[in-house]
Structure formats: structure tokens, C-alpha cells
N, C-alpha and C. Protein backbone atom coordinates (compact mmCIF):
# COMPACT_ATOMS: atom_id res chain seq x y z
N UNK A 1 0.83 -1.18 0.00
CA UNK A 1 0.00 0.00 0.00
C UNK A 1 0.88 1.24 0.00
N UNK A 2 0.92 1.92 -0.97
CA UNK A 2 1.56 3.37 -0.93
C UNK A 2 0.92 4.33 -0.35
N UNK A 3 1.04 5.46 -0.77
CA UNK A 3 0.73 6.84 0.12
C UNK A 3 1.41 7.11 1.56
N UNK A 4 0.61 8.00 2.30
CA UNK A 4 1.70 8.61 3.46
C UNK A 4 0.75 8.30 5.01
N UNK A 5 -0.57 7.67 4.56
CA UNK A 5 -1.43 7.32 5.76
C UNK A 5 -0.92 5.97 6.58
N UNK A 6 -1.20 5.58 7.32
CA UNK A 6 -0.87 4.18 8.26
C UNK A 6 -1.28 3.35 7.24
N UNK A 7 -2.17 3.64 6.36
CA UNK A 7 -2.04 1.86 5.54
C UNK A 7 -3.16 1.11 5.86
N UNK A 8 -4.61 1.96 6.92
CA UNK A 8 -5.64 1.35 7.40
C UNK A 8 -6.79 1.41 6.56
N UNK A 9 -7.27 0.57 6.39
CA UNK A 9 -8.59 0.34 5.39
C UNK A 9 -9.79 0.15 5.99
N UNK A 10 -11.18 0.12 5.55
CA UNK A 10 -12.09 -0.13 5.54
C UNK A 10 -12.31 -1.07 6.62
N UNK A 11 -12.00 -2.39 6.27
CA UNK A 11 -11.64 -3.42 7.06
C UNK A 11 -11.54 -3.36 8.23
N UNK A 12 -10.10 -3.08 8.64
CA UNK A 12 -9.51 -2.59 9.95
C UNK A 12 -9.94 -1.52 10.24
N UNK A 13 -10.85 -0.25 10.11
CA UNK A 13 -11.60 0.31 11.38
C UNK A 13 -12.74 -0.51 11.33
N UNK A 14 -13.58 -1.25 10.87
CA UNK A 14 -14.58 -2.23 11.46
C UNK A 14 -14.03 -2.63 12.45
N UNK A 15 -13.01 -3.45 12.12
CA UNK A 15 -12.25 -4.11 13.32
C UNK A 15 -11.95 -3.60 14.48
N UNK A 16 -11.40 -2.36 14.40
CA UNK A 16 -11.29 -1.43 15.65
C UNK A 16 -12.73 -0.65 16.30
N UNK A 17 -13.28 -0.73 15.30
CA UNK A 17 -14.86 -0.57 16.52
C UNK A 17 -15.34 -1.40 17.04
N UNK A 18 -15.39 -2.38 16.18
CA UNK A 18 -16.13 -3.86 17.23
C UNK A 18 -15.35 -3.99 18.56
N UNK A 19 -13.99 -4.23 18.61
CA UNK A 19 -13.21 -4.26 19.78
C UNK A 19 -13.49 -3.24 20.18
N UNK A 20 -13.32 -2.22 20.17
CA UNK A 20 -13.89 -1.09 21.15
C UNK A 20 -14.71 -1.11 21.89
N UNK A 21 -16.33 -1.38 20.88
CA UNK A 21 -17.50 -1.59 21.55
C UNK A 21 -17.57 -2.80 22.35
N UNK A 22 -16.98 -3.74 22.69
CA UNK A 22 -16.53 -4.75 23.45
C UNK A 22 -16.07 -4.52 24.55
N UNK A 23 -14.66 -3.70 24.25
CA UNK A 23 -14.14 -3.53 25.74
C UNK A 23 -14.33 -2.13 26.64
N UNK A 24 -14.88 -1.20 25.97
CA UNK A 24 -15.38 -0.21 26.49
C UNK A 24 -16.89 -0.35 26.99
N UNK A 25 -17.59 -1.15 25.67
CA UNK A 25 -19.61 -1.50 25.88
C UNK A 25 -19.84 -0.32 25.04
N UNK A 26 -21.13 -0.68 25.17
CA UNK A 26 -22.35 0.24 24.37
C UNK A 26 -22.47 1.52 25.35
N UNK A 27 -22.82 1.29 26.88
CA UNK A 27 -23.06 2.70 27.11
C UNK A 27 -22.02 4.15 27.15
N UNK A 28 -20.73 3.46 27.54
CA UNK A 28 -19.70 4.29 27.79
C UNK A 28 -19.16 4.40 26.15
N UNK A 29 -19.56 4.45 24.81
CA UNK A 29 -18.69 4.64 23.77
C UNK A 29 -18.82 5.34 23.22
N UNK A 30 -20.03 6.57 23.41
CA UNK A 30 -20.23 7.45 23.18
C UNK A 30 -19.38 8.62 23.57
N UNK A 31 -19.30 8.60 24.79
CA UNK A 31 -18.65 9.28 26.11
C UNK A 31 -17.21 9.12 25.49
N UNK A 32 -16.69 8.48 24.95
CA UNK A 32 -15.59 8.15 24.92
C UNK A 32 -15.35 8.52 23.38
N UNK A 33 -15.56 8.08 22.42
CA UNK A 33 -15.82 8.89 21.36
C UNK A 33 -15.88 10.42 21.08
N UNK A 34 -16.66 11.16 22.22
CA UNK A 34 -16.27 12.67 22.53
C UNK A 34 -15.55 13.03 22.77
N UNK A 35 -14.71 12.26 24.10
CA UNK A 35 -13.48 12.90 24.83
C UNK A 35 -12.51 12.60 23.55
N UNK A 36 -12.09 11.57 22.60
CA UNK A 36 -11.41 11.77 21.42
C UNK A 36 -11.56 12.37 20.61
N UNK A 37 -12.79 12.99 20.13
CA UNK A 37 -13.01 13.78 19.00
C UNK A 37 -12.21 15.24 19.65
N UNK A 38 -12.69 15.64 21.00
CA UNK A 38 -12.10 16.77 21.74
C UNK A 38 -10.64 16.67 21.54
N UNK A 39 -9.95 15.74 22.15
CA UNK A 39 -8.60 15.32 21.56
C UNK A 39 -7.98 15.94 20.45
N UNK A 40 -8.77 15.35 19.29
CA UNK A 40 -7.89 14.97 18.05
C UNK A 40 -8.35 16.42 17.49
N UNK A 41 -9.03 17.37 18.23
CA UNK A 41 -9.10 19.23 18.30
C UNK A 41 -8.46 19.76 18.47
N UNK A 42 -7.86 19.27 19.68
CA UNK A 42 -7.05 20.22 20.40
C UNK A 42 -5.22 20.28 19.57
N UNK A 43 -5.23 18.85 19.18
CA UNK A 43 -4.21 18.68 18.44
C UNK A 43 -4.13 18.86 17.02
N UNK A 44 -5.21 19.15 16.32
CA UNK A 44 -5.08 20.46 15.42
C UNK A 44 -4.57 21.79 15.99
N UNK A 45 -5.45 21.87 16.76
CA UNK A 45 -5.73 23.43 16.87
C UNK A 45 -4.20 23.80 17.29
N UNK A 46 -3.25 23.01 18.00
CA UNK A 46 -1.97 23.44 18.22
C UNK A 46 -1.17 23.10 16.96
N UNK A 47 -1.17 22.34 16.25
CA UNK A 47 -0.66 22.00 15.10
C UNK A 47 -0.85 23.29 14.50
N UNK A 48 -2.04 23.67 14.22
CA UNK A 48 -2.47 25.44 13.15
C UNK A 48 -1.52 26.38 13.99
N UNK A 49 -1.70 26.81 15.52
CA UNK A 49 -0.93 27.46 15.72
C UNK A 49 0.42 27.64 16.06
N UNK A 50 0.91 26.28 15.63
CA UNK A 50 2.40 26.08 15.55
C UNK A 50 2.71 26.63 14.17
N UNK A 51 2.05 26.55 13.02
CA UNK A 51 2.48 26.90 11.92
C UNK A 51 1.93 28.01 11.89
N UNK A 52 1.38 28.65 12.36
CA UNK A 52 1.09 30.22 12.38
C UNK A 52 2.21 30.69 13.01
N UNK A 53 2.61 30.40 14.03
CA UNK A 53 3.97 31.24 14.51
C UNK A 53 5.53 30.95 13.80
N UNK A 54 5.28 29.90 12.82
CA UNK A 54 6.58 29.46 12.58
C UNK A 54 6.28 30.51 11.11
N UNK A 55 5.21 30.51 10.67
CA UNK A 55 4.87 31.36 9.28
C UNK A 55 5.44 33.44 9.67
N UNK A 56 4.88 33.46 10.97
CA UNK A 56 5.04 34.43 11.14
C UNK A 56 6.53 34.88 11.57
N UNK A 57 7.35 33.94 11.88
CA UNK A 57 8.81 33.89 12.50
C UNK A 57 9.72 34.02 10.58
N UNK A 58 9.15 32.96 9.84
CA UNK A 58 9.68 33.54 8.73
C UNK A 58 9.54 34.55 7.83
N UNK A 59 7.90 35.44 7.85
CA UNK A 59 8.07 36.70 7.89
C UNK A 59 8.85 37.37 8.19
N UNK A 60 9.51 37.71 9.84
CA UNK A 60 9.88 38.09 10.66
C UNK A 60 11.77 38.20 9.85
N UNK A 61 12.03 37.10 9.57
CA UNK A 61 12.97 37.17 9.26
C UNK A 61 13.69 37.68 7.81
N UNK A 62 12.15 37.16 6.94
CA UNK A 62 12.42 37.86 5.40
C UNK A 62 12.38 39.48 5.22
N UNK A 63 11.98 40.09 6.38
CA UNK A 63 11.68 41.84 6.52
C UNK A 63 12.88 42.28 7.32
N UNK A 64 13.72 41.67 8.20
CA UNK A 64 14.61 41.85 8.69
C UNK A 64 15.83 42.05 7.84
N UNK A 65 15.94 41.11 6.74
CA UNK A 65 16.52 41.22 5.73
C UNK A 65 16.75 42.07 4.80
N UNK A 66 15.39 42.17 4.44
CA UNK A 66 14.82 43.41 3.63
C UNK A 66 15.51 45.15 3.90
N UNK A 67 15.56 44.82 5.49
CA UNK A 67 15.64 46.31 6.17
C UNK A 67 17.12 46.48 6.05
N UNK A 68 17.63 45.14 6.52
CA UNK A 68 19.89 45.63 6.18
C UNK A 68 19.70 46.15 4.87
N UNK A 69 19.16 44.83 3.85
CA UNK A 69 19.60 45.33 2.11
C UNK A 69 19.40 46.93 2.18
N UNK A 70 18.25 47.86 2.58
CA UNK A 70 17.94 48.82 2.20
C UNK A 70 18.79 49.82 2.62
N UNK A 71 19.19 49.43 4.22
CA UNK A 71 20.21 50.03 5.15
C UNK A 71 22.01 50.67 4.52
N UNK A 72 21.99 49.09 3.56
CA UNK A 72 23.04 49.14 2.84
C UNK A 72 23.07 50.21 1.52
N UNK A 73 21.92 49.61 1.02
CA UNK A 73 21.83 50.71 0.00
C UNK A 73 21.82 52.27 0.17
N UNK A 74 21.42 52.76 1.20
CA UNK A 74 21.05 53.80 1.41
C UNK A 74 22.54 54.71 2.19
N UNK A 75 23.37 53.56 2.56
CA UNK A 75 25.02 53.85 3.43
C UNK A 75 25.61 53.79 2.16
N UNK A 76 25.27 53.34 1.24
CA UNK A 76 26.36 53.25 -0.35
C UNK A 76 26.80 51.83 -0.12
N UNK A 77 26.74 51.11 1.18
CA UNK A 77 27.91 49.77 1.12
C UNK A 77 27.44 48.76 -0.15
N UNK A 78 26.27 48.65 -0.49
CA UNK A 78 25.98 47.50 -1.39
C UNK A 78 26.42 48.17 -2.80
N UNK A 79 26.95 49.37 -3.18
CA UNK A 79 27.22 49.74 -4.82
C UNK A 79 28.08 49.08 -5.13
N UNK A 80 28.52 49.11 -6.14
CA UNK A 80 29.52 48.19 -6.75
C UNK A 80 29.78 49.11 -7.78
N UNK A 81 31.07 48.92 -8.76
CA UNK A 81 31.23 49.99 -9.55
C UNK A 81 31.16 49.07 -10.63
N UNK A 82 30.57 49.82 -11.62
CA UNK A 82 29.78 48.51 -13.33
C UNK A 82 31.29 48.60 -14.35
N UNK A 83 31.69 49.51 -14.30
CA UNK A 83 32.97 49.00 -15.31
C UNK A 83 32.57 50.56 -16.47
N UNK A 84 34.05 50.29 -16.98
CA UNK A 84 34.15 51.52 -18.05
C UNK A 84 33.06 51.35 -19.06
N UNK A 85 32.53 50.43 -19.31
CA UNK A 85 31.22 50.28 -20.51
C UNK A 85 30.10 50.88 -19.99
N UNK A 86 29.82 50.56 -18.56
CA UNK A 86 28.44 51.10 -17.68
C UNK A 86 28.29 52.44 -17.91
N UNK A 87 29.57 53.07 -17.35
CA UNK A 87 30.36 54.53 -17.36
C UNK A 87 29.60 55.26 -18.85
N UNK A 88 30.21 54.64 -19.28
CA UNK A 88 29.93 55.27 -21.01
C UNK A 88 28.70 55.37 -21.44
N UNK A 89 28.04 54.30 -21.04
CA UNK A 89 26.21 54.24 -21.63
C UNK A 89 25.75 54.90 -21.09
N UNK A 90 25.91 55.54 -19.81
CA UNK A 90 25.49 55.99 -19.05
C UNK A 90 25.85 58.06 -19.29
N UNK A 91 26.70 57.63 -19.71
CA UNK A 91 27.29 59.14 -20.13
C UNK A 91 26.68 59.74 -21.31
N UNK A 92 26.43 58.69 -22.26
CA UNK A 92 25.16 59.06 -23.50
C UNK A 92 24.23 59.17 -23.19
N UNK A 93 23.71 58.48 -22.23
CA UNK A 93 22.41 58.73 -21.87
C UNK A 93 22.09 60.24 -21.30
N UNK A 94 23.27 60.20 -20.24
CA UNK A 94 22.62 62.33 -20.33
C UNK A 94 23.43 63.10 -20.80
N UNK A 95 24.16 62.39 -22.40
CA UNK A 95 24.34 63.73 -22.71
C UNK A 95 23.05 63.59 -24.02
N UNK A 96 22.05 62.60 -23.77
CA UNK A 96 20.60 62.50 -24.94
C UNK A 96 19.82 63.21 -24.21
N UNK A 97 19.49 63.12 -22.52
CA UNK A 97 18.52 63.81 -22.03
C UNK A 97 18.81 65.50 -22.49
N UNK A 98 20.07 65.53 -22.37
CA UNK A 98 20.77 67.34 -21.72
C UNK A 98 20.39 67.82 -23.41
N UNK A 99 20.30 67.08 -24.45
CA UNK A 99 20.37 68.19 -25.84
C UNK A 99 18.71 68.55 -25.59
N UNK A 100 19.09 69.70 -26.61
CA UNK A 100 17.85 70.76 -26.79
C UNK A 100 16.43 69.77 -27.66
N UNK A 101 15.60 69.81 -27.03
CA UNK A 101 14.67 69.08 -27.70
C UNK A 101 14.31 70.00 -29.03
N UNK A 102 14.65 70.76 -30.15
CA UNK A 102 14.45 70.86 -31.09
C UNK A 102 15.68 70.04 -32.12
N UNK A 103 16.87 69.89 -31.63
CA UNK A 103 17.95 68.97 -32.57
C UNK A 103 16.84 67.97 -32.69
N UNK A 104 16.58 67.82 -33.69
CA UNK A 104 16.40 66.62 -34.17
C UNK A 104 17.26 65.78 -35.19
N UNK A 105 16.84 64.66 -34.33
CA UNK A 105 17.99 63.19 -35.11
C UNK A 105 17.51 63.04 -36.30
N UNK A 106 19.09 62.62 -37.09
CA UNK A 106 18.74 62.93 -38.34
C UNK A 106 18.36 61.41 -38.78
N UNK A 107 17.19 61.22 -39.72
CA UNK A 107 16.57 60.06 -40.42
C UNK A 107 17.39 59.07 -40.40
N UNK A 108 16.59 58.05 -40.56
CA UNK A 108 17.81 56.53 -40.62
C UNK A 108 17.71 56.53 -41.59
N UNK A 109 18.84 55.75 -42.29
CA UNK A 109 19.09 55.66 -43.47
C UNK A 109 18.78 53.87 -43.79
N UNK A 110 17.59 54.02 -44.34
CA UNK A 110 17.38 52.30 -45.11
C UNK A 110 18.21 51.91 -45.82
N UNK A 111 18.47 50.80 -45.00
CA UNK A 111 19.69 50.05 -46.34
C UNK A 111 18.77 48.93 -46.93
N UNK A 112 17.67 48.36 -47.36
CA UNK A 112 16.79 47.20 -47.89
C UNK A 112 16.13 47.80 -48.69
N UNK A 113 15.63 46.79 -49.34
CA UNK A 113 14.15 47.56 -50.42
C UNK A 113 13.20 48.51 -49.56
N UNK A 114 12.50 49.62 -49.82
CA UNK A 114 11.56 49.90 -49.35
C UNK A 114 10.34 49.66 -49.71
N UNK A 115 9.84 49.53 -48.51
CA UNK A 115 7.92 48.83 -48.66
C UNK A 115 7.22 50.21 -48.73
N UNK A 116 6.89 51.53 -49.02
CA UNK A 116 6.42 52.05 -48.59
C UNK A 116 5.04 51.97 -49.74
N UNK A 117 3.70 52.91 -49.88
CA UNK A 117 3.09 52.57 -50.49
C UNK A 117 3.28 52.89 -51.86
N UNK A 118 4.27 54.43 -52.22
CA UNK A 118 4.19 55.16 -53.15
C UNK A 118 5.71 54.62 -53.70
N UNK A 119 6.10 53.46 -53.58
CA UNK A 119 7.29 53.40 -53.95
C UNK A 119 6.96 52.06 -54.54
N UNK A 120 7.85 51.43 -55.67
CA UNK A 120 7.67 50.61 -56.61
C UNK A 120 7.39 49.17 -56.11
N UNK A 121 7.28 48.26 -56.14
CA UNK A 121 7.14 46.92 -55.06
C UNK A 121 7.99 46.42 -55.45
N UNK A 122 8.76 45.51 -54.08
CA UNK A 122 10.05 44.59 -54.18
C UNK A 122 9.86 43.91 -55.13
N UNK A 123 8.82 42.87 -55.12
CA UNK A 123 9.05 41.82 -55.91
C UNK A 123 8.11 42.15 -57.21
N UNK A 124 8.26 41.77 -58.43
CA UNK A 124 7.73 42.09 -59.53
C UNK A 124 6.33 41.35 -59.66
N UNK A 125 4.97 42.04 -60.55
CA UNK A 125 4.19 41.20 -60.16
C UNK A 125 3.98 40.06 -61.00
N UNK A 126 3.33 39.47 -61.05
CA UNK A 126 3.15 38.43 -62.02
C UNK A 126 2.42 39.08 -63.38
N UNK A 127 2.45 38.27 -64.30
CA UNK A 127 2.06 38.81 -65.51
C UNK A 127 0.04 39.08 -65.10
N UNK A 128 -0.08 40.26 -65.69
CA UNK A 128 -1.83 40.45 -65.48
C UNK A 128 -2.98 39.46 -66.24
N UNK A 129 -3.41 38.86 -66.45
CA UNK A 129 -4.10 38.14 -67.77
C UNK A 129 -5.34 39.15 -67.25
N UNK A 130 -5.70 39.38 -68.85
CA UNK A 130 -6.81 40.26 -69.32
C UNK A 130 -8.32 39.44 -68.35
N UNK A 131 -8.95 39.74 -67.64
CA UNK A 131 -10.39 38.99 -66.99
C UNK A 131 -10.70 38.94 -68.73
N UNK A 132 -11.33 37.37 -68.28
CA UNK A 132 -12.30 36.79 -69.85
C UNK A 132 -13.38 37.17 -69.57
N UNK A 133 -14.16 37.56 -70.79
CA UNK A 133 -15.63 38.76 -70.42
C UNK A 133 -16.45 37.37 -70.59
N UNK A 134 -17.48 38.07 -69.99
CA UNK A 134 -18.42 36.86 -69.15
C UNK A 134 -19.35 36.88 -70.19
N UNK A 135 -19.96 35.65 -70.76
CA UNK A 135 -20.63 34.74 -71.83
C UNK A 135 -22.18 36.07 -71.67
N UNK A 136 -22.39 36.19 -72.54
CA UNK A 136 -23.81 37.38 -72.90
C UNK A 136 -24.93 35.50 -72.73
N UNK A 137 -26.17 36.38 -71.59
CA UNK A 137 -27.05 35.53 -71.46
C UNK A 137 -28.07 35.86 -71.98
N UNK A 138 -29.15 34.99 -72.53
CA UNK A 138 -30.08 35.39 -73.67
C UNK A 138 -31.36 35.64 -71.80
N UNK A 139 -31.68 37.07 -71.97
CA UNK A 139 -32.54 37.63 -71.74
C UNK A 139 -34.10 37.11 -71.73
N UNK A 140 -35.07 36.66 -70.99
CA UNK A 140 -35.84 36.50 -71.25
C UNK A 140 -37.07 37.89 -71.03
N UNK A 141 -38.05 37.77 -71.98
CA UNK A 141 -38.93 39.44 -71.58
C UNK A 141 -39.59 39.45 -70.31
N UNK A 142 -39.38 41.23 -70.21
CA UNK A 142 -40.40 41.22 -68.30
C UNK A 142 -41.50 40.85 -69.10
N UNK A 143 -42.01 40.03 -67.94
CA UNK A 143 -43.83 39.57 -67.46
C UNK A 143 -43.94 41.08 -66.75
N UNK A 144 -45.08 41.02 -67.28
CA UNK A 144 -45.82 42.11 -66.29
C UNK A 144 -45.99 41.49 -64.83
N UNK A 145 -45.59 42.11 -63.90
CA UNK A 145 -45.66 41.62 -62.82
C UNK A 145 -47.00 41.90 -61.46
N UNK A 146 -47.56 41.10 -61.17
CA UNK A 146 -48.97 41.75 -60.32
C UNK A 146 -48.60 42.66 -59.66
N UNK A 147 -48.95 43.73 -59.10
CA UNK A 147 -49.13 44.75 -58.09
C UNK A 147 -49.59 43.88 -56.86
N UNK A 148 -48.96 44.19 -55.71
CA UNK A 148 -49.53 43.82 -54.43
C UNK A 148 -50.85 44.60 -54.09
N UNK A 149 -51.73 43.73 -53.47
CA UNK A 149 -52.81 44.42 -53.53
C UNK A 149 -52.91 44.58 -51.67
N UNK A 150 -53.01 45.55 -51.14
CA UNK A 150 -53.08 45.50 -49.70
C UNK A 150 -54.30 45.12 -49.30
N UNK A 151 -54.32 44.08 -48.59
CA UNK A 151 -55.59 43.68 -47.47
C UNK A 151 -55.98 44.47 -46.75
N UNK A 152 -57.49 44.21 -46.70
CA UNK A 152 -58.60 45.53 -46.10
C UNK A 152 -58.14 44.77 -44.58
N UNK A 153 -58.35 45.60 -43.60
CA UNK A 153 -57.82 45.24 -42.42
C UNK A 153 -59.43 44.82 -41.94
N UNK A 154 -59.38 43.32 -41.08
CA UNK A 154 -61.06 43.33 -40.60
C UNK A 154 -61.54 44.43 -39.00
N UNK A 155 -62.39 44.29 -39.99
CA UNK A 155 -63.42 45.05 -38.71
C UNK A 155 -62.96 44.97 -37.06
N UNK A 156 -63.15 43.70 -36.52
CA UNK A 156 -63.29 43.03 -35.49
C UNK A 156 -61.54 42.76 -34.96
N UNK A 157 -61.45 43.32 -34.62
CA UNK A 157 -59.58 43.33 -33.78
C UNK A 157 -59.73 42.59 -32.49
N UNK A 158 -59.00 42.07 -32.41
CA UNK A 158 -58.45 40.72 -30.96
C UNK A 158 -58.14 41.62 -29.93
N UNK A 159 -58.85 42.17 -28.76
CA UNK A 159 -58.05 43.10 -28.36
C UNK A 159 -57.53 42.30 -26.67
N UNK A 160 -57.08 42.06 -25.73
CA UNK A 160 -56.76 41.30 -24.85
C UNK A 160 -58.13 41.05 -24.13
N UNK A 161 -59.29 41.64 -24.37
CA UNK A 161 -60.30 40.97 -23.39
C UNK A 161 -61.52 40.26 -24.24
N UNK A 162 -61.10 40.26 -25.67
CA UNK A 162 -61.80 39.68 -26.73
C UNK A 162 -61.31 38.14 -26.88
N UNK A 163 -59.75 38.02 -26.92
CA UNK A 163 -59.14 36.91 -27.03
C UNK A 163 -59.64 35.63 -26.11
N UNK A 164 -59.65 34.39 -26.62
CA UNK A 164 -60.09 33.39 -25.69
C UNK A 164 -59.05 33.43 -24.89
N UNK A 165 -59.66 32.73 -23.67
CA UNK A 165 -58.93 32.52 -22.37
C UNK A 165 -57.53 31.23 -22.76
N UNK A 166 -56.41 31.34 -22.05
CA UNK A 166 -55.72 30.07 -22.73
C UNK A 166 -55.88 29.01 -21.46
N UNK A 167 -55.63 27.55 -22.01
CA UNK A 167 -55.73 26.41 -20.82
C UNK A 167 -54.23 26.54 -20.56
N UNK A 168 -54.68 26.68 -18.92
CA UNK A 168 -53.12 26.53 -17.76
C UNK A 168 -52.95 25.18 -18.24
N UNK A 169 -51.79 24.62 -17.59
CA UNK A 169 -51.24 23.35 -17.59
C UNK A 169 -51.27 23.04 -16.05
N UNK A 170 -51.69 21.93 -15.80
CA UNK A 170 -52.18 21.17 -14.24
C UNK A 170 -50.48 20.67 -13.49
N UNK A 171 -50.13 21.20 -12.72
CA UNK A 171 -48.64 20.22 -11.86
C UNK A 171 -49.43 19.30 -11.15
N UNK A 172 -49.38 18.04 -11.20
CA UNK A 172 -49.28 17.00 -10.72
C UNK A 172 -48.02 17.07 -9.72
């Protein structure tokens, strides 16, 4: 039998109640049955709050952490210096913020075909074939066609207290 339980089945708690109810009896197994259920409570309930304090102890310790890293950062001890490349990117970067926002950068220069719309297409198209004109169909003559004739509306209109009553349906 695998898994992580004792391995007890169906079977064997039959077995363990009958003996029970044997050596304890019928009247006292009730009584006794409670005081275990109370039991096997209480030993949750410390189990939950063992892992509530152990949850809260590793909180405790991941914010503690948190607070040197920041401590450090904020004393300079955690900087590190990035190297002459860092230096440099970093040096373009404000000398891009510091120019006058009217320089404007000058166009890129496409090196590929261009796609644009007004410009010739990369690839050539295929040859056009002329559309073949569509076969002339022999016409047959209009029929005179009837006029719709509108229906006289009757007299006598359904109005909700004219209409028959409808049959409910019975629930059985």
C-alpha cells in the first residue's frame, strides 16, 4: 500500500470498533468517542498554531533582511562599480537627455528595399491576364408583374379581453 497514511482500510476500522465496543460496551462509547473527538481538536488546533507562529517567524525574518539590504543601499555599502562600458552608456544617456529638444535626429538611413506605399514593389508582379468577359445571357422578356394588392384590415380586432382565455397546464 503506498501513500503517506498508516495503511488502514475499511476493514480494519470495522475491526477497531467492534473491539472497542466490546471492551469499552455500548453505554460508555459514546462518552468516549467525545473525549477523542475533543482530543484529536485540540491537536489540530496546536498544530495550526504552531504553523502560524513558525509562518510568522519567517516573515519576521524575510523583513529583517529586507531592512539591512535597504540600510546598505542607502550607506552606499551594497554599490559596486559597473565597469568603463556602464560609465559610457550611461554618459550618453545624459548627454541625450541634456540636448535641446528641437535637434532633431537625423533620419535613418534604409539600407533594404523599401515597402512604402508610393514606392515601386520589391518583388515584380506576375504577368496580369486580361479577366475573360463573361458569356452574354439570352434575356428573357419582363412579365408584367402583379401589383400587391393590400388587405382591407377586418373590422373586429383581438383586443386582450376579446381573445379566448388560454388552458393553464395542471402540476401534478
Amino acid at each position: 500500500m503506498g501513500g503517506l497514511g498508516p495503511g488502514i482500510g475499511g476493514m480494519e476500522y470495522l475491526i477497531i470498533a467492534v473491539v472497542a465496543l466490546l471492551v469499552v460496551g455500548p453505554e460508555r462509547l459514546p462518552a468516549l468517542l467525545h473525549k477523542l473527538g475533543k482530543m484529536v481538536g485540540k491537536a489540530r488546533g496546536m498544530a495550526n498554531e504552531f504553523r502560524a507562529s513558525f509562518d510568522e517567524m519567517a516573515r519576521q525574518s524575510e523583513l529583517d533582511e529586507l531592512r539591512k539590504e535597504v540600510e546598505a543601499l542607502r550607506t552606499g555599502q551594497g554599490v559596486y562599480a559597473l565597469g568603463a562600458d556602464a560609465d559610457a552608456a550611461f554618459k550618453d544617456i545624459r548627454d541625450d537627455l541634456g540636448r535641446p529638444y528641437d535637434a532633431t535626429p537625423p533620419l535613418p538611413v534604409l539600407t533594404g528595399p523599401e515597402e512604402w506605399p508610393d514606392s515601386p514593389p520589391v518583388m515584380t508582379p506576375l504577368a496580369e491576364a486580361a479577366p475573360a468577359p463573361k458569356p452574354a445571357r439570352a434575356r428573357k422578356p419582363a412579365a408584367a408583374k402583379p401589383k400587391a394588392v393590400a388587405k382591407p384590415k377586418s373590422a373586429a380586432v383581438k383586443t386582450p379581453a376579446t381573445r379566448a382565455p388560454r388552458k393553464k397546464a395542471i402540476d401534478l
